[in-house]
PDB file of N, CA and C in Angstrom:
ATOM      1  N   UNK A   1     -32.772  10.880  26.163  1.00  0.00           N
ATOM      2  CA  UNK A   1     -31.766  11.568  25.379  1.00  0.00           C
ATOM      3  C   UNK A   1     -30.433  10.833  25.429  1.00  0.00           C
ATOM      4  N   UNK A   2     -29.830  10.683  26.567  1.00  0.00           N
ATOM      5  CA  UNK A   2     -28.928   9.409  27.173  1.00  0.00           C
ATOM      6  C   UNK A   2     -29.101   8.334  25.649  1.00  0.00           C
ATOM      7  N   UNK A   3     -30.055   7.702  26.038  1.00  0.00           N
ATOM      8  CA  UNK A   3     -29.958   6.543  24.989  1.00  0.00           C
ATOM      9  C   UNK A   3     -29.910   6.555  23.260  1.00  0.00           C
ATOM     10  N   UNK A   4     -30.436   8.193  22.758  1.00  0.00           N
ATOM     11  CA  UNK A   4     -30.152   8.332  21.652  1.00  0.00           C
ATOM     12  C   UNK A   4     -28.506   8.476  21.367  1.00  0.00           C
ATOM     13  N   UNK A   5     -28.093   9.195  22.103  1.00  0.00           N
ATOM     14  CA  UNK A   5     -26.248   9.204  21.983  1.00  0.00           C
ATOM     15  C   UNK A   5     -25.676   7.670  21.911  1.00  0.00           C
ATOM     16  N   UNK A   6     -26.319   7.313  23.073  1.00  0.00           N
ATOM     17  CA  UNK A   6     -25.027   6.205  22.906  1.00  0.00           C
ATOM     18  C   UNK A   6     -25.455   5.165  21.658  1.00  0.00           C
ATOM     19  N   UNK A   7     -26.642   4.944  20.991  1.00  0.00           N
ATOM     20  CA  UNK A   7     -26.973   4.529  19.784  1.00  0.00           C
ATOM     21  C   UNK A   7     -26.080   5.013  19.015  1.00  0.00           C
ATOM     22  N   UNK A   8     -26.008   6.137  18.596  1.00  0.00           N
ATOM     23  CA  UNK A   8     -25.662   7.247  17.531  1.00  0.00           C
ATOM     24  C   UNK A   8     -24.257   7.030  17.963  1.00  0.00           C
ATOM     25  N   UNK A   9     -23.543   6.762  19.121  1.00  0.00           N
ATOM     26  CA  UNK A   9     -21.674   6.562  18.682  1.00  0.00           C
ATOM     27  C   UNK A   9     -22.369   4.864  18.396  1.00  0.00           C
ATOM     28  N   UNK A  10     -22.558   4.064  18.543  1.00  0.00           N
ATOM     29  CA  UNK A  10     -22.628   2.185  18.261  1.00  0.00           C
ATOM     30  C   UNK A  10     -22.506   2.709  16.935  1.00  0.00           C
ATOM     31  N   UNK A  11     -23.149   3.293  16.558  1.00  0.00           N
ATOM     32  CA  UNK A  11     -23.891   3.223  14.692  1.00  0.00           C
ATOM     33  C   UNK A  11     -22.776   3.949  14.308  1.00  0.00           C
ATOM     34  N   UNK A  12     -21.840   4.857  14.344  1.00  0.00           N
ATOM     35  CA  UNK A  12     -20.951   5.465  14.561  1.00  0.00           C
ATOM     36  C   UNK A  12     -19.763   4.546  14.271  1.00  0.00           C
ATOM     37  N   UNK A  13     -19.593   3.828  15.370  1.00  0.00           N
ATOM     38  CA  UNK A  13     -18.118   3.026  15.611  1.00  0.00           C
ATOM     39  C   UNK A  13     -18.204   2.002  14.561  1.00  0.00           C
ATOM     40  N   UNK A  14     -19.723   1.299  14.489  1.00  0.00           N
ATOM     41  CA  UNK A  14     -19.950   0.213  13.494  1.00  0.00           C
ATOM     42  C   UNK A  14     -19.621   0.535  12.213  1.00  0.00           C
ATOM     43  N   UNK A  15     -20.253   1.592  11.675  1.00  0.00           N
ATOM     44  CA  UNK A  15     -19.965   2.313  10.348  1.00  0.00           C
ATOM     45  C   UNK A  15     -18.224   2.421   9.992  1.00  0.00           C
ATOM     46  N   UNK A  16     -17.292   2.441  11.395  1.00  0.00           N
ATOM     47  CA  UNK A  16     -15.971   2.770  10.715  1.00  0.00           C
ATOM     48  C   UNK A  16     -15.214   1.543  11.181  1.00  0.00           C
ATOM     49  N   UNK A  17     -15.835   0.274  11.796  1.00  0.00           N
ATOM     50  CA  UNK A  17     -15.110  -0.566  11.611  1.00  0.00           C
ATOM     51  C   UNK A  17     -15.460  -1.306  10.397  1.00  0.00           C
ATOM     52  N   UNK A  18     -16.806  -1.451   9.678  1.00  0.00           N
ATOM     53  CA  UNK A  18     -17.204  -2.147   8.642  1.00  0.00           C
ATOM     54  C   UNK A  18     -16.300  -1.270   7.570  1.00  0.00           C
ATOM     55  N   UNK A  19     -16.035   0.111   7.378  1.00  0.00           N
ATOM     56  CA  UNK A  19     -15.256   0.770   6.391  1.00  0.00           C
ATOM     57  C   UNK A  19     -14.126   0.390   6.970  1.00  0.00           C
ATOM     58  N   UNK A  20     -13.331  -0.024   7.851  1.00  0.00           N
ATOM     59  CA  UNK A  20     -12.078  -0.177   7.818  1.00  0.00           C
ATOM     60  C   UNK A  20     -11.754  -1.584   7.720  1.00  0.00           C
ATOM     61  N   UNK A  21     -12.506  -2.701   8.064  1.00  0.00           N
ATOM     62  CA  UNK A  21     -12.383  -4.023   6.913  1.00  0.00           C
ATOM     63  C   UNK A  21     -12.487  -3.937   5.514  1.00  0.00           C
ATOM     64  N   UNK A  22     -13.495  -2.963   5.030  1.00  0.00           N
ATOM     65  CA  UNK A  22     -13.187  -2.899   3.435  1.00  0.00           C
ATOM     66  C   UNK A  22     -12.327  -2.623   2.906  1.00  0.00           C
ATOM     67  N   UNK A  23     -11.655  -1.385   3.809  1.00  0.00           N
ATOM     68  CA  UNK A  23      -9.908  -0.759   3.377  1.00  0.00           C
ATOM     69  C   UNK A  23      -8.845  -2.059   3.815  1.00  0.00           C
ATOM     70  N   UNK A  24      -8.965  -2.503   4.789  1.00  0.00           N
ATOM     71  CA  UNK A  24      -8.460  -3.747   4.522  1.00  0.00           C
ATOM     72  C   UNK A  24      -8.118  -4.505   3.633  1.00  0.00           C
ATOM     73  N   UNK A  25      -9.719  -5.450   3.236  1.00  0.00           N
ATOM     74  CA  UNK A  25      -9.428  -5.959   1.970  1.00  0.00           C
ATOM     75  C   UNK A  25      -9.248  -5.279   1.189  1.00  0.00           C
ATOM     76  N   UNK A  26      -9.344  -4.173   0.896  1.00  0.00           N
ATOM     77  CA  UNK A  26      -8.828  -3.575  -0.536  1.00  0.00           C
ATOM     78  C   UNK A  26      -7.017  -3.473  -0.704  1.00  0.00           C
ATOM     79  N   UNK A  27      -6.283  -3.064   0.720  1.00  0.00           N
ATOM     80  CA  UNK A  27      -5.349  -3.644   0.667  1.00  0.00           C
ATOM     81  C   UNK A  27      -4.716  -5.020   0.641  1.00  0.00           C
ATOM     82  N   UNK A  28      -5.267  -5.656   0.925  1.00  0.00           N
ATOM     83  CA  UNK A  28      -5.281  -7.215   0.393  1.00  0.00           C
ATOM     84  C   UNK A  28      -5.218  -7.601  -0.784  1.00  0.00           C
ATOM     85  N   UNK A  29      -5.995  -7.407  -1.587  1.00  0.00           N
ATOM     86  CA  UNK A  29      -5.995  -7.438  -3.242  1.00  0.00           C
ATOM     87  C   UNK A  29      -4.510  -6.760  -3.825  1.00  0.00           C
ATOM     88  N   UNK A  30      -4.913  -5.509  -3.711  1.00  0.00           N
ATOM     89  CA  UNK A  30      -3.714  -4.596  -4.209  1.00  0.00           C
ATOM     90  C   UNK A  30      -2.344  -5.595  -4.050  1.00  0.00           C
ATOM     91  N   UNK A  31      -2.378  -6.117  -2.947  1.00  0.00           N
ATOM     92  CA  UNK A  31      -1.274  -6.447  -2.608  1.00  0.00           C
ATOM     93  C   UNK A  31      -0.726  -7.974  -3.728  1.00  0.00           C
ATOM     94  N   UNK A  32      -2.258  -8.985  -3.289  1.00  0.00           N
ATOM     95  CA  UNK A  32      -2.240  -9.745  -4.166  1.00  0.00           C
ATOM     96  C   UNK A  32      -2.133  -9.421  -5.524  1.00  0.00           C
ATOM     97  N   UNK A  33      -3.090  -8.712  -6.113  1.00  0.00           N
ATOM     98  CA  UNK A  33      -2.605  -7.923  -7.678  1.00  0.00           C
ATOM     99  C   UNK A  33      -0.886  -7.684  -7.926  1.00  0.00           C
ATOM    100  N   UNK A  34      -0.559  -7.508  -6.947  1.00  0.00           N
ATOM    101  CA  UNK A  34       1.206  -7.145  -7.276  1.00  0.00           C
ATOM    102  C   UNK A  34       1.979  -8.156  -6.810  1.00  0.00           C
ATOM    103  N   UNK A  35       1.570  -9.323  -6.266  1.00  0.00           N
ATOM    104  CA  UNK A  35       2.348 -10.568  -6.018  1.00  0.00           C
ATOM    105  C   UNK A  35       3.241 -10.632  -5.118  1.00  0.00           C
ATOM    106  N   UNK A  36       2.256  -9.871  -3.647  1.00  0.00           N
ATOM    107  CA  UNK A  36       2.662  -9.268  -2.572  1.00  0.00           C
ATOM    108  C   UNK A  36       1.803 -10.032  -1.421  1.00  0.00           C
ATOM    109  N   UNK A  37       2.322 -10.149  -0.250  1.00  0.00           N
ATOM    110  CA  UNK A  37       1.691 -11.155   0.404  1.00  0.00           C
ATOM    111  C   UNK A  37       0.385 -10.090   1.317  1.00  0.00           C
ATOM    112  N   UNK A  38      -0.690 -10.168   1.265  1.00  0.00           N
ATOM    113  CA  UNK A  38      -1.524  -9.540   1.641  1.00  0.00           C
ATOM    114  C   UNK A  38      -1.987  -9.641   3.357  1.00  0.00           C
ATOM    115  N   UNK A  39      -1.721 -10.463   3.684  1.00  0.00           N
ATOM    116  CA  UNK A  39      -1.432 -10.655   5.151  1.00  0.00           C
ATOM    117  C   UNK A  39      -0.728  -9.297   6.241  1.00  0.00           C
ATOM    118  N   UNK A  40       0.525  -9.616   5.231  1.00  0.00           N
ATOM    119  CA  UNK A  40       1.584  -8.686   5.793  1.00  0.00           C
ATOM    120  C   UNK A  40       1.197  -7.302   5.656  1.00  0.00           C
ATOM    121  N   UNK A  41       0.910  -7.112   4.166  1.00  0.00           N
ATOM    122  CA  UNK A  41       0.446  -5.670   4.607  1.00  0.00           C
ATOM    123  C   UNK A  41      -1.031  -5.225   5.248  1.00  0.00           C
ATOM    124  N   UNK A  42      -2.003  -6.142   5.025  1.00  0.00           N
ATOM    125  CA  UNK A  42      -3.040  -5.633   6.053  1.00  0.00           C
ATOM    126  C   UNK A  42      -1.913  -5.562   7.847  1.00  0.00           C
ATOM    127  N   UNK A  43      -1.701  -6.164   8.274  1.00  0.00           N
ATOM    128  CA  UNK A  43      -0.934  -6.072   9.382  1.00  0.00           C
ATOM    129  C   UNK A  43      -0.147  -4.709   9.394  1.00  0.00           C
ATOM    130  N   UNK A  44       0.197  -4.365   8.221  1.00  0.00           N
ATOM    131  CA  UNK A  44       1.312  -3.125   8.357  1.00  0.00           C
ATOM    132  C   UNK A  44       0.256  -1.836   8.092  1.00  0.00           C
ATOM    133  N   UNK A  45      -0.749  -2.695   7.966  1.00  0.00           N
ATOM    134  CA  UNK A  45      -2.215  -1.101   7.669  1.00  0.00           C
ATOM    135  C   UNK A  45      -2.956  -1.418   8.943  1.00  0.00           C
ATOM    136  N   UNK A  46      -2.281  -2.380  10.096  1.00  0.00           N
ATOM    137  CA  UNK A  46      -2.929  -1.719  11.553  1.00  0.00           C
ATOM    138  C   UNK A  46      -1.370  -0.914  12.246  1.00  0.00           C
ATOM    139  N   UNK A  47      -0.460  -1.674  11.956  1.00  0.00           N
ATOM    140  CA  UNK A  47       0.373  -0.248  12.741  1.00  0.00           C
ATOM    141  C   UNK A  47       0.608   1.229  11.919  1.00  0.00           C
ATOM    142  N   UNK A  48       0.752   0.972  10.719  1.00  0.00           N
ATOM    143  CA  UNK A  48       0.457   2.262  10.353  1.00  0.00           C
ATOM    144  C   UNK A  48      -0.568   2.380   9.627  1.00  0.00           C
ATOM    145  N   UNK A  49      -0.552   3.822   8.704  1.00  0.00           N
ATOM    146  CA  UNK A  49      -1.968   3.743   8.192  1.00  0.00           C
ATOM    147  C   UNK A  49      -2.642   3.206   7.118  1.00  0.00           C
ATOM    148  N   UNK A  50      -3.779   2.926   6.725  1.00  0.00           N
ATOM    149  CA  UNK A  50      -4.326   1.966   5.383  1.00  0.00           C
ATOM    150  C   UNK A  50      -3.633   2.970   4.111  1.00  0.00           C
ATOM    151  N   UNK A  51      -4.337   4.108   4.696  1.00  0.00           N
ATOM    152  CA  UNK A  51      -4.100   4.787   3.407  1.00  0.00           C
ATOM    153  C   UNK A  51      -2.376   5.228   2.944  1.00  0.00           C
ATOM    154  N   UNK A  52      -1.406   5.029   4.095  1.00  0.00           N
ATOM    155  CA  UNK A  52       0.099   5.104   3.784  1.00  0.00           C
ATOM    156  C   UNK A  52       0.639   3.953   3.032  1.00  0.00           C
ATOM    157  N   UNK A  53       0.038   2.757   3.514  1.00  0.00           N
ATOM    158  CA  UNK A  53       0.466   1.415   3.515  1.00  0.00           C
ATOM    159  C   UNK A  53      -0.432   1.132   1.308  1.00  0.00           C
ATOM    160  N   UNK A  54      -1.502   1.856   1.002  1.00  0.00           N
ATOM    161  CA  UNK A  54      -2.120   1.651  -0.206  1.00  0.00           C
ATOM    162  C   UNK A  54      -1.061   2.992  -1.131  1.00  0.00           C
ATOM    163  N   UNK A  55      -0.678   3.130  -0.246  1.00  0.00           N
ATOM    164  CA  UNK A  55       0.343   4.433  -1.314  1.00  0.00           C
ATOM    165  C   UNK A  55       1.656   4.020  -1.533  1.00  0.00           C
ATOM    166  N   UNK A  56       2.250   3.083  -0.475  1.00  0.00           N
ATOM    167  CA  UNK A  56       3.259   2.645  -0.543  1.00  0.00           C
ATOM    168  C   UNK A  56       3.226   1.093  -1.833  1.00  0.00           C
ATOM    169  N   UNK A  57       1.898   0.436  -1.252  1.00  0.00           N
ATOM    170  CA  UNK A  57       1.801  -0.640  -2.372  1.00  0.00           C
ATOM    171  C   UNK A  57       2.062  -0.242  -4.174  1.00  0.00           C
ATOM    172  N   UNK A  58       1.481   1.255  -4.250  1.00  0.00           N
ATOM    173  CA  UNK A  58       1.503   1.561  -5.292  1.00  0.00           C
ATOM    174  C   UNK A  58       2.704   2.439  -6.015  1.00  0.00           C
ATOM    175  N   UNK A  59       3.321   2.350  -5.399  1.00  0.00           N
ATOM    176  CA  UNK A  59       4.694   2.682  -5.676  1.00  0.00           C
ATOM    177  C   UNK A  59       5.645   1.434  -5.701  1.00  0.00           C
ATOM    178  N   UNK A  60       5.508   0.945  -4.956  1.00  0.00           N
ATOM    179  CA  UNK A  60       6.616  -0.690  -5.072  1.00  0.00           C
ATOM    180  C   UNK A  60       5.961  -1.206  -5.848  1.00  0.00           C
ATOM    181  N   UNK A  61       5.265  -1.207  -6.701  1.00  0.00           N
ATOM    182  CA  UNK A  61       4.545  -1.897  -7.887  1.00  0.00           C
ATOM    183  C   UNK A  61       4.855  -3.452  -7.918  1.00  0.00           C
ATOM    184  N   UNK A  62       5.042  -3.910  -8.786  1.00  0.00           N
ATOM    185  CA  UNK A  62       4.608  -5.286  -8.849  1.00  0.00           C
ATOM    186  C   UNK A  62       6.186  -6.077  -8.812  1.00  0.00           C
ATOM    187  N   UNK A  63       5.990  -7.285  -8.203  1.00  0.00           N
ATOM    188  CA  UNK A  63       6.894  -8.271  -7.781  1.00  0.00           C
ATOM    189  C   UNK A  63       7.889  -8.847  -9.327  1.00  0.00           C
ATOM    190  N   UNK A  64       8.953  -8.952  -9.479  1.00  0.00           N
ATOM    191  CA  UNK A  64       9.548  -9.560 -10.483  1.00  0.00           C
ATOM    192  C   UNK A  64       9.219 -10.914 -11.120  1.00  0.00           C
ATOM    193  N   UNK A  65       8.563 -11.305 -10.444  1.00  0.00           N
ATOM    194  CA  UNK A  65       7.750 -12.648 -10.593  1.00  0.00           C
ATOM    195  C   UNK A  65       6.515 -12.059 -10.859  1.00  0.00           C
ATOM    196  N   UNK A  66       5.666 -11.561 -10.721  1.00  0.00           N
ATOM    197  CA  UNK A  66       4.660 -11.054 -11.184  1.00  0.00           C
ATOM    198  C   UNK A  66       4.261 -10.801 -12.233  1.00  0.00           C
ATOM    199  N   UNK A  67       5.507  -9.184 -12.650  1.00  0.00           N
ATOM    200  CA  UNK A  67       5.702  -9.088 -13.968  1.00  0.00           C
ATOM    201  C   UNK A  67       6.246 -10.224 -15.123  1.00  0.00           C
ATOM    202  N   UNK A  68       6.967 -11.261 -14.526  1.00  0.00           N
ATOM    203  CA  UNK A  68       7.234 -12.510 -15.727  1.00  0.00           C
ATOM    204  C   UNK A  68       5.892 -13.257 -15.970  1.00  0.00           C
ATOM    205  N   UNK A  69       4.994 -13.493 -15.011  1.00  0.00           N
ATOM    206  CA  UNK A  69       3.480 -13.229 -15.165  1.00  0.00           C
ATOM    207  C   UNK A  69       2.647 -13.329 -16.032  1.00  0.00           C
ATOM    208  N   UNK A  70       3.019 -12.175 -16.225  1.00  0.00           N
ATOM    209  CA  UNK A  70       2.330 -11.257 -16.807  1.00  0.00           C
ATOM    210  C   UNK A  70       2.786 -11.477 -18.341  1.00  0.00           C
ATOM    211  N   UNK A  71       4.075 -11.090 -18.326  1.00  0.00           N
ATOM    212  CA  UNK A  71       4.669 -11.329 -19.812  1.00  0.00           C
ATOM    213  C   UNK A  71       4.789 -12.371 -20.143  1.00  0.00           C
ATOM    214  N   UNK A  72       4.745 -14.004 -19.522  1.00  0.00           N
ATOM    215  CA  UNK A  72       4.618 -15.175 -20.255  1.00  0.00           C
ATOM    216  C   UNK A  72       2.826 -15.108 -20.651  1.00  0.00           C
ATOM    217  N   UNK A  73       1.325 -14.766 -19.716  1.00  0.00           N
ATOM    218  CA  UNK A  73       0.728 -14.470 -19.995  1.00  0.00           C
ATOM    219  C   UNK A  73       0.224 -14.202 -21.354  1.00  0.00           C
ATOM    220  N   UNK A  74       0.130 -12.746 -21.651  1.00  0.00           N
ATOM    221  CA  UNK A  74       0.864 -11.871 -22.636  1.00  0.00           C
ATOM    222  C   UNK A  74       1.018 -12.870 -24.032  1.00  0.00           C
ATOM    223  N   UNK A  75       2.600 -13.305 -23.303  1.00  0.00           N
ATOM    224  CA  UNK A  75       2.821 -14.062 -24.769  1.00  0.00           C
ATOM    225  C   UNK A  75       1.787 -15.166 -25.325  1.00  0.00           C
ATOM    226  N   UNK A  76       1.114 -15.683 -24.188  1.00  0.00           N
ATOM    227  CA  UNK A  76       0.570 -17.083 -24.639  1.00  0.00           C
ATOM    228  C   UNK A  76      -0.980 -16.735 -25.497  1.00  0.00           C
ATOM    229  N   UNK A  77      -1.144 -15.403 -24.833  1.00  0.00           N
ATOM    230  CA  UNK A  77      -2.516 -15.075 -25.789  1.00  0.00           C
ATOM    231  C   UNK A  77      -2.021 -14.689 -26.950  1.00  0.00           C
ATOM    232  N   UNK A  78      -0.959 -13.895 -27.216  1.00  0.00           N
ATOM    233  CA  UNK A  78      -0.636 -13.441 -28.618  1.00  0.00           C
ATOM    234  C   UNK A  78      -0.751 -14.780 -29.445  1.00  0.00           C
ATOM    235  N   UNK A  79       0.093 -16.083 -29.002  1.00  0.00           N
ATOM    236  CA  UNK A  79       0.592 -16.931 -30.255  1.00  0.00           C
ATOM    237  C   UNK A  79      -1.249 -17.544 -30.398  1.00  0.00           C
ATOM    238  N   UNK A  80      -1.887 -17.484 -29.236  1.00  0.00           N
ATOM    239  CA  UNK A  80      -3.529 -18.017 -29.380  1.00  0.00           C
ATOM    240  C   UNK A  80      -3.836 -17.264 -30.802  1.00  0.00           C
ATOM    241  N   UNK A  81      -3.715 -16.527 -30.428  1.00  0.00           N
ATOM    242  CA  UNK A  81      -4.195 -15.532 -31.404  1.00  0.00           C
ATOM    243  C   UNK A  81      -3.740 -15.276 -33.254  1.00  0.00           C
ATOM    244  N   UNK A  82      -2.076 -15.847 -32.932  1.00  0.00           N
ATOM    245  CA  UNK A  82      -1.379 -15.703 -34.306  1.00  0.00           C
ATOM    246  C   UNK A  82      -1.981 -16.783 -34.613  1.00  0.00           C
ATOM    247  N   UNK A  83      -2.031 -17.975 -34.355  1.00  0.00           N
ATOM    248  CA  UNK A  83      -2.394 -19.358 -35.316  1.00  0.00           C
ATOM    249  C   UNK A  83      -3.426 -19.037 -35.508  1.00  0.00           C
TER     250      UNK A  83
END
C-alpha cells in the first residue's frame, strides 16, 4: 500500500511540473508576441505567479517597437497587394 502512494504523489508532482513548463513557455511566447523579453518574465512567473505574470503581460500589451512592426508590416502587404 506504502508503494502505491508514493507512486501516485511521483505521478502527481510529475504531472505539475510538466504543466508548469508549459505555462512557462506559454509565457514565453506571449511575451515574445509583444516584443517582450521572455526570459525575464518566465523568471518573474517563478517569484510570482504564472498566471499573475500572463495577466500582467496582457495588459502591458505590446512594445512600441512592436507595434511599428506591425504597422510597417501591414503596410508592406497592402502596397503587395495594390500593384
Amino acid at each position: 500500500m506504502e508503494n502505491l502512494s508514493s507512486s501516485v504523489v511521483f505521478y502527481i508532482l510529475l504531472f505539475l511540473l510538466v504543466l508548469f513548463v508549459f505555462i512557462c513557455y506559454v509565457i514565453a511566447e506571449m511575451a515574445r508576441q509583444r516584443g517582450r523579453s521572455g526570459l525575464i518574465w518566465v523568471l518573474l512567473s517563478f517569484v510570482f505567479s504564472p498566471f499573475l505574470c500572463m495577466v500582467f503581460l496582457y495588459f502591458l500589451g505590446e512594445t512600441d517597437d512592436k507595434r511599428e512592426e506591425w504597422i510597417i508590416t501591414a503596410e508592406q502587404i497592402k502596397m503587395r497587394y495594390k500593384n
